[in-house]
C-alpha atoms as a PDB file:
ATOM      1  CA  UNK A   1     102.372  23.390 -15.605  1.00  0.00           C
ATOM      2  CA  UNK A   2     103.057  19.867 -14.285  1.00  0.00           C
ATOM      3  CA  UNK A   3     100.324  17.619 -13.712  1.00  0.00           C
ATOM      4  CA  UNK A   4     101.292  17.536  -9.972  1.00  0.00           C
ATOM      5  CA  UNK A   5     101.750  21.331 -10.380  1.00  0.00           C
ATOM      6  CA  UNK A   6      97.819  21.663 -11.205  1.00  0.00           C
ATOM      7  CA  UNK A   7      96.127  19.262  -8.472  1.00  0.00           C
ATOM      8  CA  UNK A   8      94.646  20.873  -5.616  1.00  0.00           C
ATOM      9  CA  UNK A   9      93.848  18.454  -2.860  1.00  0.00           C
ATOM     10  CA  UNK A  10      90.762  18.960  -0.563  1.00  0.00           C
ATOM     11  CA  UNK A  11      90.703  16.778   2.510  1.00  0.00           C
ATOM     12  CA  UNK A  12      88.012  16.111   5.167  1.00  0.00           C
ATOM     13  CA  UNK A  13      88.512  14.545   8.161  1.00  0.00           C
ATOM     14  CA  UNK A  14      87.211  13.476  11.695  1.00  0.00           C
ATOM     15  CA  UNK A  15      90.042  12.805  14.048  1.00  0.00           C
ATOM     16  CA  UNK A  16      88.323  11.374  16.523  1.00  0.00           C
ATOM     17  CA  UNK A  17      88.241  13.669  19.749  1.00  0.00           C
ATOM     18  CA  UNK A  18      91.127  15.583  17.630  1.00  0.00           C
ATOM     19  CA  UNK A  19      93.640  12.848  18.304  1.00  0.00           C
ATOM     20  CA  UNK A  20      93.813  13.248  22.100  1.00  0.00           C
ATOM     21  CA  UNK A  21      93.037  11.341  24.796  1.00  0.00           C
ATOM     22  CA  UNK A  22      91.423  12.080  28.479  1.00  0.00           C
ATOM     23  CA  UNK A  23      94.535  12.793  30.313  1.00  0.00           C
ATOM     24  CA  UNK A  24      95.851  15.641  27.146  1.00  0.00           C
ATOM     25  CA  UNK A  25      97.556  13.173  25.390  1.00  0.00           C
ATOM     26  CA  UNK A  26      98.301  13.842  21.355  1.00  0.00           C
ATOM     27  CA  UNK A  27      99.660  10.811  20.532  1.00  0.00           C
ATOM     28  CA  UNK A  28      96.745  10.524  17.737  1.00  0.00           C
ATOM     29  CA  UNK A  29      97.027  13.670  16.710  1.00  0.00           C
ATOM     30  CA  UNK A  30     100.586  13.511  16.026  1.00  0.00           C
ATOM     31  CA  UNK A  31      99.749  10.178  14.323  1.00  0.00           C
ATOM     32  CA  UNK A  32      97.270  12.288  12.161  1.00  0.00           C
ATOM     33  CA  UNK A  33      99.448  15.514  11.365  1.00  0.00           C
ATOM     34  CA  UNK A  34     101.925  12.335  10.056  1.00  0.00           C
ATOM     35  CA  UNK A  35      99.186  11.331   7.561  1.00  0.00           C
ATOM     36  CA  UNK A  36      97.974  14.486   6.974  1.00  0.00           C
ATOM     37  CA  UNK A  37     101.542  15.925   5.806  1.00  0.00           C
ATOM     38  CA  UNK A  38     101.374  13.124   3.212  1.00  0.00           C
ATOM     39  CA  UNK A  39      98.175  14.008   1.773  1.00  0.00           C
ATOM     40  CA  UNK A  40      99.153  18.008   1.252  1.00  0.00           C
ATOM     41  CA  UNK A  41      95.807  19.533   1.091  1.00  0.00           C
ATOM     42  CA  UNK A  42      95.543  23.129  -0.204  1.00  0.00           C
ATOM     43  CA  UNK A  43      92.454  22.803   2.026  1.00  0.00           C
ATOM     44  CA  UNK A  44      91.437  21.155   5.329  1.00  0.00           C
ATOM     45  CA  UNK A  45      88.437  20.503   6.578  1.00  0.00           C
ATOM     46  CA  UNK A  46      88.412  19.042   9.624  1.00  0.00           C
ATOM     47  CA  UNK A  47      85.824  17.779  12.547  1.00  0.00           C
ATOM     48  CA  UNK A  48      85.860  17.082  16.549  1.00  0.00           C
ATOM     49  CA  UNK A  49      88.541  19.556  17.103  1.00  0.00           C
ATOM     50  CA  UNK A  50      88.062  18.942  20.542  1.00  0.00           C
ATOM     51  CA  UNK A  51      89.009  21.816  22.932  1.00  0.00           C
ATOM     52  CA  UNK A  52      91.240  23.230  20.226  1.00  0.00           C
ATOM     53  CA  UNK A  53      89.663  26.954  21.222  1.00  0.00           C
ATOM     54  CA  UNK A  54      91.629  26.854  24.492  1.00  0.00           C
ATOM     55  CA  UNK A  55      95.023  28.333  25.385  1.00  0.00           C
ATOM     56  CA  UNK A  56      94.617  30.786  23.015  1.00  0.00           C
ATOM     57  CA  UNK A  57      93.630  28.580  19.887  1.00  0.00           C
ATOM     58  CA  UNK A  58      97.568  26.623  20.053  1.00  0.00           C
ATOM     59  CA  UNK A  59      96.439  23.261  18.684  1.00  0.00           C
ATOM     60  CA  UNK A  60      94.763  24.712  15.976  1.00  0.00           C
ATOM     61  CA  UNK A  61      97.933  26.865  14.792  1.00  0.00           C
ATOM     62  CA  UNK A  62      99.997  24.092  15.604  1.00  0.00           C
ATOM     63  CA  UNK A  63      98.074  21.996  12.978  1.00  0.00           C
ATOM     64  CA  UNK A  64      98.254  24.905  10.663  1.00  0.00           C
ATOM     65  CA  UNK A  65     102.054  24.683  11.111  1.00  0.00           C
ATOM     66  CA  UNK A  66     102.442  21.424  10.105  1.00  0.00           C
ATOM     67  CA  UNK A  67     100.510  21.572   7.239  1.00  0.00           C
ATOM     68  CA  UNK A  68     102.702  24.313   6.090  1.00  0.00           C
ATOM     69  CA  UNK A  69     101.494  27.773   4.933  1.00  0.00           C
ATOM     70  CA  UNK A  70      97.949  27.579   6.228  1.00  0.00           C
ATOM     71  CA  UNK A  71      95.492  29.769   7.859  1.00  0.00           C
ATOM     72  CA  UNK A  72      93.148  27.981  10.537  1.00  0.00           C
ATOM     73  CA  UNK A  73      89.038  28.709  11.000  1.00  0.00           C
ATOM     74  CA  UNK A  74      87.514  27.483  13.512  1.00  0.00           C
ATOM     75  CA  UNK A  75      83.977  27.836  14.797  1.00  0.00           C
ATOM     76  CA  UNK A  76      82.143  28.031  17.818  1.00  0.00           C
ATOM     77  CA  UNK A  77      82.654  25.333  20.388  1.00  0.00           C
ATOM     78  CA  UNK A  78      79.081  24.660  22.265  1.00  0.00           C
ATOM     79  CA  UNK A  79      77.517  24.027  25.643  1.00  0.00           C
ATOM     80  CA  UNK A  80      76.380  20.896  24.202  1.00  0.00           C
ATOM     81  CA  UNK A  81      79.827  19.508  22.166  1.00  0.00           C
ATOM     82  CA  UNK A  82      83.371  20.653  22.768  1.00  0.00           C
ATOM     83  CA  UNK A  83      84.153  19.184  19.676  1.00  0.00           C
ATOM     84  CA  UNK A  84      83.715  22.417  17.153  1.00  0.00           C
ATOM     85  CA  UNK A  85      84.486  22.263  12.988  1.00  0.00           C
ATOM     86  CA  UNK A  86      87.271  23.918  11.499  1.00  0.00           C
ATOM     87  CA  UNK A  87      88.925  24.657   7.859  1.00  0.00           C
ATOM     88  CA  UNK A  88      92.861  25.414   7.314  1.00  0.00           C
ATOM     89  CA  UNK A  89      93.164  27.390   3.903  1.00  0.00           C
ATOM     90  CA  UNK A  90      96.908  27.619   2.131  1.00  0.00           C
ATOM     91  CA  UNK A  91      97.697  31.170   1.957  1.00  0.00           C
ATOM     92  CA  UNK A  92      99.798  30.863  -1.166  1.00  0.00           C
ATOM     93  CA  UNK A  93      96.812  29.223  -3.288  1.00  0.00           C
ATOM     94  CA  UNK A  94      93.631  31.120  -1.272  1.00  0.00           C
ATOM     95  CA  UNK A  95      93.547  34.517   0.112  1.00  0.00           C
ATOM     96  CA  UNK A  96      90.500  34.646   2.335  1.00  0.00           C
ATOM     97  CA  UNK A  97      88.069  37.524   2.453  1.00  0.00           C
ATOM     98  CA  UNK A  98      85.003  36.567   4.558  1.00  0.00           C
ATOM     99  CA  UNK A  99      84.667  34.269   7.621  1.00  0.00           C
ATOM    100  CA  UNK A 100      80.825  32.952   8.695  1.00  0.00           C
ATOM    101  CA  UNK A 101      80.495  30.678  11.897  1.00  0.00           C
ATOM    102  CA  UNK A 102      76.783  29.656  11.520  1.00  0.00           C
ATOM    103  CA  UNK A 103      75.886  28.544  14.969  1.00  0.00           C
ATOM    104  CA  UNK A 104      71.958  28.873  14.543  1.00  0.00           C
ATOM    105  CA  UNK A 105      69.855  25.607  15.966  1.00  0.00           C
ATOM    106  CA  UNK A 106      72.849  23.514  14.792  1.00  0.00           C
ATOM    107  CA  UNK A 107      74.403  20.478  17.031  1.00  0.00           C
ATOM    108  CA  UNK A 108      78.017  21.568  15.770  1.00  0.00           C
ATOM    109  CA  UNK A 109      78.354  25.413  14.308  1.00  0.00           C
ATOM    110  CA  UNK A 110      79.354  25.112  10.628  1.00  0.00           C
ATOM    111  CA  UNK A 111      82.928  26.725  10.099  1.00  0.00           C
ATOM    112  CA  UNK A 112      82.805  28.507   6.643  1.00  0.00           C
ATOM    113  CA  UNK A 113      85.676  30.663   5.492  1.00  0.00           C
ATOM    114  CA  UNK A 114      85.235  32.215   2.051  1.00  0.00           C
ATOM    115  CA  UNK A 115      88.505  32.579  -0.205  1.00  0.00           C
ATOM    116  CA  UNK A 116      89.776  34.272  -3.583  1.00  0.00           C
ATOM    117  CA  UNK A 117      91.511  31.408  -5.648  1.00  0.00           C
ATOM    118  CA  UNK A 118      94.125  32.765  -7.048  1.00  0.00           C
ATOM    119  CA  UNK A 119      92.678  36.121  -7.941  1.00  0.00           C
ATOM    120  CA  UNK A 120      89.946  34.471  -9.602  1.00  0.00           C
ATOM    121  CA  UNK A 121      86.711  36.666  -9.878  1.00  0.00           C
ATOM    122  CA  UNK A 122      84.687  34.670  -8.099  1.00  0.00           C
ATOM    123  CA  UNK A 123      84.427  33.353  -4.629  1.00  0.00           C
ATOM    124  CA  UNK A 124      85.134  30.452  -3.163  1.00  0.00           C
ATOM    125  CA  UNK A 125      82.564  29.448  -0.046  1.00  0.00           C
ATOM    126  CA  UNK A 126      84.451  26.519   2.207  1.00  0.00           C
ATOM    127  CA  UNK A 127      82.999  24.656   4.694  1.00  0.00           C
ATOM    128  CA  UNK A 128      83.577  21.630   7.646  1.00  0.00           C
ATOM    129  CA  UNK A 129      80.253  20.716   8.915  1.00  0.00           C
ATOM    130  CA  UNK A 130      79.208  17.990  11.802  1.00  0.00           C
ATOM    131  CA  UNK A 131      75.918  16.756  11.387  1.00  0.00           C
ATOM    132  CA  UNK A 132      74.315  15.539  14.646  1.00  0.00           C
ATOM    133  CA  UNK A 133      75.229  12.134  15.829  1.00  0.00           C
ATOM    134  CA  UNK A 134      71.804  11.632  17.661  1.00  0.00           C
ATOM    135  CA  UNK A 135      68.619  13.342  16.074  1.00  0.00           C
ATOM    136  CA  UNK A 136      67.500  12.772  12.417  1.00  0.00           C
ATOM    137  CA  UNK A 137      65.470  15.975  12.965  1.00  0.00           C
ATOM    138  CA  UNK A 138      68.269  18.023  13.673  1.00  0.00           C
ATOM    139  CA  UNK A 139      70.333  16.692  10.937  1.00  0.00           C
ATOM    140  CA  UNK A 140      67.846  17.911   8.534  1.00  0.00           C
ATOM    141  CA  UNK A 141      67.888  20.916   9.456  1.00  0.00           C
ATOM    142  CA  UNK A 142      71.812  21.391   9.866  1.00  0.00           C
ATOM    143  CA  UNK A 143      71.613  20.330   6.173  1.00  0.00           C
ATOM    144  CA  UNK A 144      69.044  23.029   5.053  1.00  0.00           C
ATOM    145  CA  UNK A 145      71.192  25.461   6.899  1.00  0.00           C
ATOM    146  CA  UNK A 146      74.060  24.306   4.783  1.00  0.00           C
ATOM    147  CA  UNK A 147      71.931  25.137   1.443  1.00  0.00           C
ATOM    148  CA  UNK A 148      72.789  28.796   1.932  1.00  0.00           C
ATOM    149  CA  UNK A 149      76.500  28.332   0.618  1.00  0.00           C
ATOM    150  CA  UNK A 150      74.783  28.127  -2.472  1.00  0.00           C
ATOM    151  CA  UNK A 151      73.853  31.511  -3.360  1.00  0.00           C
ATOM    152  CA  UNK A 152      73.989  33.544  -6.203  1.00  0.00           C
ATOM    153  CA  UNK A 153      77.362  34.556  -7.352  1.00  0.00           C
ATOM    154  CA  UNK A 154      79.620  32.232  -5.076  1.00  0.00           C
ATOM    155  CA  UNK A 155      81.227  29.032  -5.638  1.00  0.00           C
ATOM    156  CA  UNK A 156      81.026  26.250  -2.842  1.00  0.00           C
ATOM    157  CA  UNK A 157      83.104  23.173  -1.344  1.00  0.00           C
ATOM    158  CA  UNK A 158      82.109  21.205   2.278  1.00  0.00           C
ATOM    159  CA  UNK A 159      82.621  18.566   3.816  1.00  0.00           C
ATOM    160  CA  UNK A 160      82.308  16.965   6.723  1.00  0.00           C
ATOM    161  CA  UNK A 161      80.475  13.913   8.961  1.00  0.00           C
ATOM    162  CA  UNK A 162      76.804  13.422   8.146  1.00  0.00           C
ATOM    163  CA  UNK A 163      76.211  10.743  10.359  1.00  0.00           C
ATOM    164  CA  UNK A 164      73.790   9.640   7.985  1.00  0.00           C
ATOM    165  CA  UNK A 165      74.204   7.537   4.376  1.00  0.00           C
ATOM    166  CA  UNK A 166      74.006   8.622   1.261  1.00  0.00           C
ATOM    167  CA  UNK A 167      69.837   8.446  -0.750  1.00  0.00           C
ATOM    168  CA  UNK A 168      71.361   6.116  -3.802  1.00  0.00           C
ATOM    169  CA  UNK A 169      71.547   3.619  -1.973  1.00  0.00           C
ATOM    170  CA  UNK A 170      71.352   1.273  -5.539  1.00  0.00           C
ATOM    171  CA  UNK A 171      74.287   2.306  -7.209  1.00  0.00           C
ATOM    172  CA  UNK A 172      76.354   2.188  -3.813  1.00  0.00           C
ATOM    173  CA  UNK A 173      79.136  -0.179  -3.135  1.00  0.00           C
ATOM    174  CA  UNK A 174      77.717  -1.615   0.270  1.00  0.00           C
ATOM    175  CA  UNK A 175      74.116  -3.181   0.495  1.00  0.00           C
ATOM    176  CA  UNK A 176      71.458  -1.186   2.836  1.00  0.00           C
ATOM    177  CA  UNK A 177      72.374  -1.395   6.938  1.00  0.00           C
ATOM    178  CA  UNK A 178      70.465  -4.505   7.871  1.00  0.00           C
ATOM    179  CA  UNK A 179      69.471  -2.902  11.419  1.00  0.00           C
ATOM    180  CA  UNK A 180      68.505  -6.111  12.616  1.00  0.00           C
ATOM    181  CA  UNK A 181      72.409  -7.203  12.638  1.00  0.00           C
ATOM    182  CA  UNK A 182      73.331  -4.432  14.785  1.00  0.00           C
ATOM    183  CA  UNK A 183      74.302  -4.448  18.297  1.00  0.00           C
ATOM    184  CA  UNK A 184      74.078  -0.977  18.961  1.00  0.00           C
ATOM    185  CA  UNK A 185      70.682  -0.171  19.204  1.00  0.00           C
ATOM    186  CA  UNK A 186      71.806   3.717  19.939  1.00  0.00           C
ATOM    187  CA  UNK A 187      72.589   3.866  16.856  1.00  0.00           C
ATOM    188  CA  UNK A 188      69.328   2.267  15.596  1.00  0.00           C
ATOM    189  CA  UNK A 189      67.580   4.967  17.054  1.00  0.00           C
ATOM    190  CA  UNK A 190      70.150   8.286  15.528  1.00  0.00           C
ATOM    191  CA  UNK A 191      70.686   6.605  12.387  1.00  0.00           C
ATOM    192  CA  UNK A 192      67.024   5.684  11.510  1.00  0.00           C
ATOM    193  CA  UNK A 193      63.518   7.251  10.724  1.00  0.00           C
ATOM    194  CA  UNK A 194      60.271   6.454  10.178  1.00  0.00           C
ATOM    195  CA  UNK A 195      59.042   6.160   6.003  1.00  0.00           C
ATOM    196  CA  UNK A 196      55.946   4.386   5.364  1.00  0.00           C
ATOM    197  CA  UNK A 197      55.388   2.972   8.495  1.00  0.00           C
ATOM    198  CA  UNK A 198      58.764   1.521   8.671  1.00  0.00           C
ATOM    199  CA  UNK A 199      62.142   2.595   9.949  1.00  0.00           C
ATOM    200  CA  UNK A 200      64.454   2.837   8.148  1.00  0.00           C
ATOM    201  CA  UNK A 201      68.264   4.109   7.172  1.00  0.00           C
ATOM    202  CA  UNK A 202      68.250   8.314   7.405  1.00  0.00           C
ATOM    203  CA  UNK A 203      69.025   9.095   3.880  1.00  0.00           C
ATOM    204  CA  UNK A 204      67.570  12.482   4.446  1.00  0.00           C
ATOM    205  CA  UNK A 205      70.445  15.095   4.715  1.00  0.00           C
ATOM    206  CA  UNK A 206      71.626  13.670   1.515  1.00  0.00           C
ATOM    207  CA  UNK A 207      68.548  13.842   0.122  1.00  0.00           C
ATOM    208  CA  UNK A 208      68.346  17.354   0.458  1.00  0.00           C
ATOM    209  CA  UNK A 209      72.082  18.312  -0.101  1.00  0.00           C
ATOM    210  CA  UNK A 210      72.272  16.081  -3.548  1.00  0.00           C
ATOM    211  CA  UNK A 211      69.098  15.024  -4.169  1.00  0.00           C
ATOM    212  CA  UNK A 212      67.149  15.941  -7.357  1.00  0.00           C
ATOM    213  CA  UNK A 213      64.036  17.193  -6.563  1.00  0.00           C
ATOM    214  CA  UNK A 214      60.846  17.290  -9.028  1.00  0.00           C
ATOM    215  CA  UNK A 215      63.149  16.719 -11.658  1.00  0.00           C
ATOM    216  CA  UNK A 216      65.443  19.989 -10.690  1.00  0.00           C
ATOM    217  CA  UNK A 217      68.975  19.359 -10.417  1.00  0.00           C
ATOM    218  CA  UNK A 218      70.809  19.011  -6.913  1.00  0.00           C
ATOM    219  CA  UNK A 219      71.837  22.008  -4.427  1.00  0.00           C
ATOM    220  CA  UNK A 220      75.568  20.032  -4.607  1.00  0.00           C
ATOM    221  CA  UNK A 221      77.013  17.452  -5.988  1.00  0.00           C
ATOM    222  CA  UNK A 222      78.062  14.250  -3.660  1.00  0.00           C
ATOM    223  CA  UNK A 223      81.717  13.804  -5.097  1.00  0.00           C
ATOM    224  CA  UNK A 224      82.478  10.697  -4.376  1.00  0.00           C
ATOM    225  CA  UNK A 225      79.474   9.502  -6.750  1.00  0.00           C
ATOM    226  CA  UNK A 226      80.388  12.106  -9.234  1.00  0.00           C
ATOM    227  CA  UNK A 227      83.499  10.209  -9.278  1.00  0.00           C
ATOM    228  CA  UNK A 228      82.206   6.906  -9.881  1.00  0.00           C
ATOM    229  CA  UNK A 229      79.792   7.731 -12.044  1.00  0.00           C
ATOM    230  CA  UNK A 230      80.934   9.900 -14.072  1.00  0.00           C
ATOM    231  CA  UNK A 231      85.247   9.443 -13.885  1.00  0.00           C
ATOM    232  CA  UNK A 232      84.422   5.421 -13.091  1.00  0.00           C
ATOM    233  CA  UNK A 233      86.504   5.224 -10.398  1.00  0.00           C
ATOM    234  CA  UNK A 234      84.284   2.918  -8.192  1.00  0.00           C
ATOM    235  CA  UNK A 235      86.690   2.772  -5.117  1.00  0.00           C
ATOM    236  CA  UNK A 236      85.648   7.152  -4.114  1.00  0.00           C
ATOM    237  CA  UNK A 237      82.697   5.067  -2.550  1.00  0.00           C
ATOM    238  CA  UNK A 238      84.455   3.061  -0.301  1.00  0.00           C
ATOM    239  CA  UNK A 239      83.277   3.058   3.517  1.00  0.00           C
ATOM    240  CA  UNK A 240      84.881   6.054   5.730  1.00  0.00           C
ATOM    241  CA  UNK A 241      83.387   4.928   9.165  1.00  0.00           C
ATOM    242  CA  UNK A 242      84.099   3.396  11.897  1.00  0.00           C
ATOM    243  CA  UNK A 243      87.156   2.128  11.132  1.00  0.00           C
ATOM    244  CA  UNK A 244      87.036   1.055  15.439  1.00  0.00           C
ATOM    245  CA  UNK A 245      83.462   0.222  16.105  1.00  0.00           C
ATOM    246  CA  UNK A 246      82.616  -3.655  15.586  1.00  0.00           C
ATOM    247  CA  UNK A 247      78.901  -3.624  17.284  1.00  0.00           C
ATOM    248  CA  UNK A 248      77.359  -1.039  14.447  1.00  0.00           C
ATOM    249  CA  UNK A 249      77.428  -3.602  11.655  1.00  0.00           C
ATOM    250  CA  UNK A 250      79.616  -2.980   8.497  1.00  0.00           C
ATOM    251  CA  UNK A 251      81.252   0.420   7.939  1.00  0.00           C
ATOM    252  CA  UNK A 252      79.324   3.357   6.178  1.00  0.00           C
ATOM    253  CA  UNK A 253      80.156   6.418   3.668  1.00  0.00           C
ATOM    254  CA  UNK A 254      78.604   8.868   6.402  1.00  0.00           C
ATOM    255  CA  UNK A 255      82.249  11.265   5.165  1.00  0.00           C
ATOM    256  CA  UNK A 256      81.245  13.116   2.358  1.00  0.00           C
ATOM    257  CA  UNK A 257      82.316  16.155   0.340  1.00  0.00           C
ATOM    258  CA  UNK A 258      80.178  17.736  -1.515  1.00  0.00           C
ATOM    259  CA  UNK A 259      80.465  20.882  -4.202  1.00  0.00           C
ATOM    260  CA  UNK A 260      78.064  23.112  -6.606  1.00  0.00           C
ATOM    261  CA  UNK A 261      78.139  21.603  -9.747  1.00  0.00           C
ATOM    262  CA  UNK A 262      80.835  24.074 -11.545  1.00  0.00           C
ATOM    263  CA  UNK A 263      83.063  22.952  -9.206  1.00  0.00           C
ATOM    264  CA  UNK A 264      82.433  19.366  -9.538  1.00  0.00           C
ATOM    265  CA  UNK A 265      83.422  19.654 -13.269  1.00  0.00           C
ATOM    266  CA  UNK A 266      86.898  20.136 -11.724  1.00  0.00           C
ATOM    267  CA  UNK A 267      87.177  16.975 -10.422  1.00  0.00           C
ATOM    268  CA  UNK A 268      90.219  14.888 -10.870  1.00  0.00           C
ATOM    269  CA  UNK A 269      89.535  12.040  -8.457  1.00  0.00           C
ATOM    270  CA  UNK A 270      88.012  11.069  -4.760  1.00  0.00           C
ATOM    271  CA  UNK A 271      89.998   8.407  -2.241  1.00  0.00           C
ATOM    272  CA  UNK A 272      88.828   7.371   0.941  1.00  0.00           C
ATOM    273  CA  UNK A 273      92.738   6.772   2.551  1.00  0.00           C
ATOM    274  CA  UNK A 274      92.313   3.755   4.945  1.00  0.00           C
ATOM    275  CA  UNK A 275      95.788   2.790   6.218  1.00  0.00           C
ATOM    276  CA  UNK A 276      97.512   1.240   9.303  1.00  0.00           C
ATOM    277  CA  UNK A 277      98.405   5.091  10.359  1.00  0.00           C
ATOM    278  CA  UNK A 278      94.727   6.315   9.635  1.00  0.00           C
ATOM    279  CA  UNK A 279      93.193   3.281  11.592  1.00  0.00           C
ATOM    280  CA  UNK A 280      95.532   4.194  14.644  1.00  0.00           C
ATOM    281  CA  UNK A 281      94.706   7.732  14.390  1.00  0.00           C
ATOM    282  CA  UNK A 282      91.121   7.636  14.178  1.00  0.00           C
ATOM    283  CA  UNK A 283      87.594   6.034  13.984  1.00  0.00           C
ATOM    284  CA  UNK A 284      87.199   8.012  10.771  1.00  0.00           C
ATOM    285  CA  UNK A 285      88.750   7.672   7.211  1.00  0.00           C
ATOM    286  CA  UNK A 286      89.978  10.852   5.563  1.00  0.00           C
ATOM    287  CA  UNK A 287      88.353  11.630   2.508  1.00  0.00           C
ATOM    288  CA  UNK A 288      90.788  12.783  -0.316  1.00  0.00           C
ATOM    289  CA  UNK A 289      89.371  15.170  -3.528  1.00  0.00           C
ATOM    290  CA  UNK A 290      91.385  16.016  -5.757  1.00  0.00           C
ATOM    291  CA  UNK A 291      90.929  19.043  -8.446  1.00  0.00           C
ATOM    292  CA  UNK A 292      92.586  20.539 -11.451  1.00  0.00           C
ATOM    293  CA  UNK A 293      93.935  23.889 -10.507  1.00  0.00           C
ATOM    294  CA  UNK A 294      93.367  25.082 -13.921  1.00  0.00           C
ATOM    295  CA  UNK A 295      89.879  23.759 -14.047  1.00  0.00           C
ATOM    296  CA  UNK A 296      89.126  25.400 -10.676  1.00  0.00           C
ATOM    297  CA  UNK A 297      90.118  28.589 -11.929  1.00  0.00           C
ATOM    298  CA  UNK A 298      88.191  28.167 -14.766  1.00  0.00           C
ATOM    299  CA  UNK A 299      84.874  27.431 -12.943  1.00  0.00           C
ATOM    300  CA  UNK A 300      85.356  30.638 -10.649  1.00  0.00           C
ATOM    301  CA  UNK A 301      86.619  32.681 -13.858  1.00  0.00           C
ATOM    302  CA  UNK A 302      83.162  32.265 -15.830  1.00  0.00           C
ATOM    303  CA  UNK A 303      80.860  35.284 -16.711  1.00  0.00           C
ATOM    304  CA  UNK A 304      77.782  33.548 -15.328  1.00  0.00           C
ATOM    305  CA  UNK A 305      75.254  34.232 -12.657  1.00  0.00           C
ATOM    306  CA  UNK A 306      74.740  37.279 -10.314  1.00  0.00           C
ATOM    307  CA  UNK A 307      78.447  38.040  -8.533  1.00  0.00           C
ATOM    308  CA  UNK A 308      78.586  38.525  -5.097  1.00  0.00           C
ATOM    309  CA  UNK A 309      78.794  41.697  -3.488  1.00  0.00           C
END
């Protein structure tokens, strides 16, 4: 097998208000199916699909025919945000077998297909998540809600806009937000909590997602760290967001993918894809993981654990 042959690409992305303007224009999203194409993931995860559950679902498998043999997911659009979370699988690579929309007390319903990787034994859990753009609170929760991929017997990928930064904040690439810089107090207020008397950057969702905890390992892995740390490739913690906005100070990883740690192992590399195209397309930077195929079916080939049902 060819080293090309044995990469599986998982992106996530937030096109921002899925590429289309408020008169039904897809001039974006056309921009973005451009970029997207390029990239070739095996597996899309994607956020603000905005209004892609009318007509019958047609942007949606639209999308999923440009990206080739794909099958789309997408969750529940709310009363709240018309902007729902969705995951496009490639059929010759995963055969799906479950499909969760967990919809629960969330901001954005998590869309969370589970697949069989090429027959492997065990499954694969995948995930797009949008954690709320306004309330710390309810971003802690979304992420406690997203704990449950891990479970016994099951393997687990997500990704998705935390709209929130990442806890290590010392062995990160940018410095700490200096608040006091930025113009948009809105954002002062979502983005910040109070810790010992003082508010400060929401680290939180992180925190609980890849945090270790009384000296227990993480629920996930952040793998854009993992690849610094571990592969030294410094540049997976470049900023994803906003690639518009110039009143919210200096741009932010809040675009994360994260995996159980089996997974991880499987890592090849992490970009964040910041181009002329991606810029036009949306506020967001992709975020680009690559795996070994080989090492991903190792991971979900191993005789450990409880298997799923």
């Amino acid at each position: 097998m060819s080293q090309a042959d044995d990469e599986f690409p998982v992106v996530s992305w937030n096109v921002e208000h899925n590429g289309t303007d408020n008169k039904g224009r897809a001039e974006r999203w056309d921009l973005a199916m451009d970029v997207l194409t390029q990239l070739r993931p095996r597996v899309l995860l994607r956020q603000e699909l905005t209004r892609a559950d009318m007509f019958g679902q047609r942007m949606i498998w639209a999308e999923a025919r440009r990206l080739g043999n794909h099958t789309p997911f997408l969750a529940t659009a709310t009363k709240e945000s018309a902007n729902p979370t969705g995951v496009y699988v490639d059929r010759d690579l995963c055969d799906p077998v479950q499909f969760f929309d967990h919809r629960t007390n969330l901001w954005h319903p998590i869309c969370n297909p589970v697949v069989q990787l090429m027959d492997a034994p065990t499954p694969l859990s995948l995930a797009s998540f949008h954690l709320c753009s306004w309330d710390p609170a309810t971003r802690a929760r979304e992420a406690k809600r997203l704990t449950i991929l891990r479970r016994p017997g099951i393997e687990a990928i997500l990704g998705g806009d935390c709209n929130s930064e990442p806890h290590r904040q010392h062995d990160e690439t940018a410095n700490p937000t200096d608040w006091g810089q930025v113009e948009d107090r809105a954002l002062f207020e979502a983005r910040t909590i109070e810790r010992d008397g003082r508010r400060v950057t929401d680290t939180v969702p992180d925190e609980i997602l890849a945090g270790e905890q009384d000296g227990q390992p993480p629920v996930f892995v952040d793998l854009a760290h993992y690849a610094a740390t571990e592969l030294g490739q410094r540049d997976a913690l470049d900023a994803t967001a906003s690639l518009w906005r110039k009143d919210q100070g200096p741009r932010r990883r809040i675009d994360r993918i994260y995996a159980t740690p089996r997974i991880a192992e499987a890592l090849i590399r992490v970009e964040v894809i910041v181009n002329d195209e991606v810029i036009e397309a949306s506020d967001h930077a992709p975020v680009l993981a690559t795996f070994s195929l080989s090492g991903l079916r190792r991971a979900l080939s191993a005789d450990e654990g409880v298997k799923a049902a």
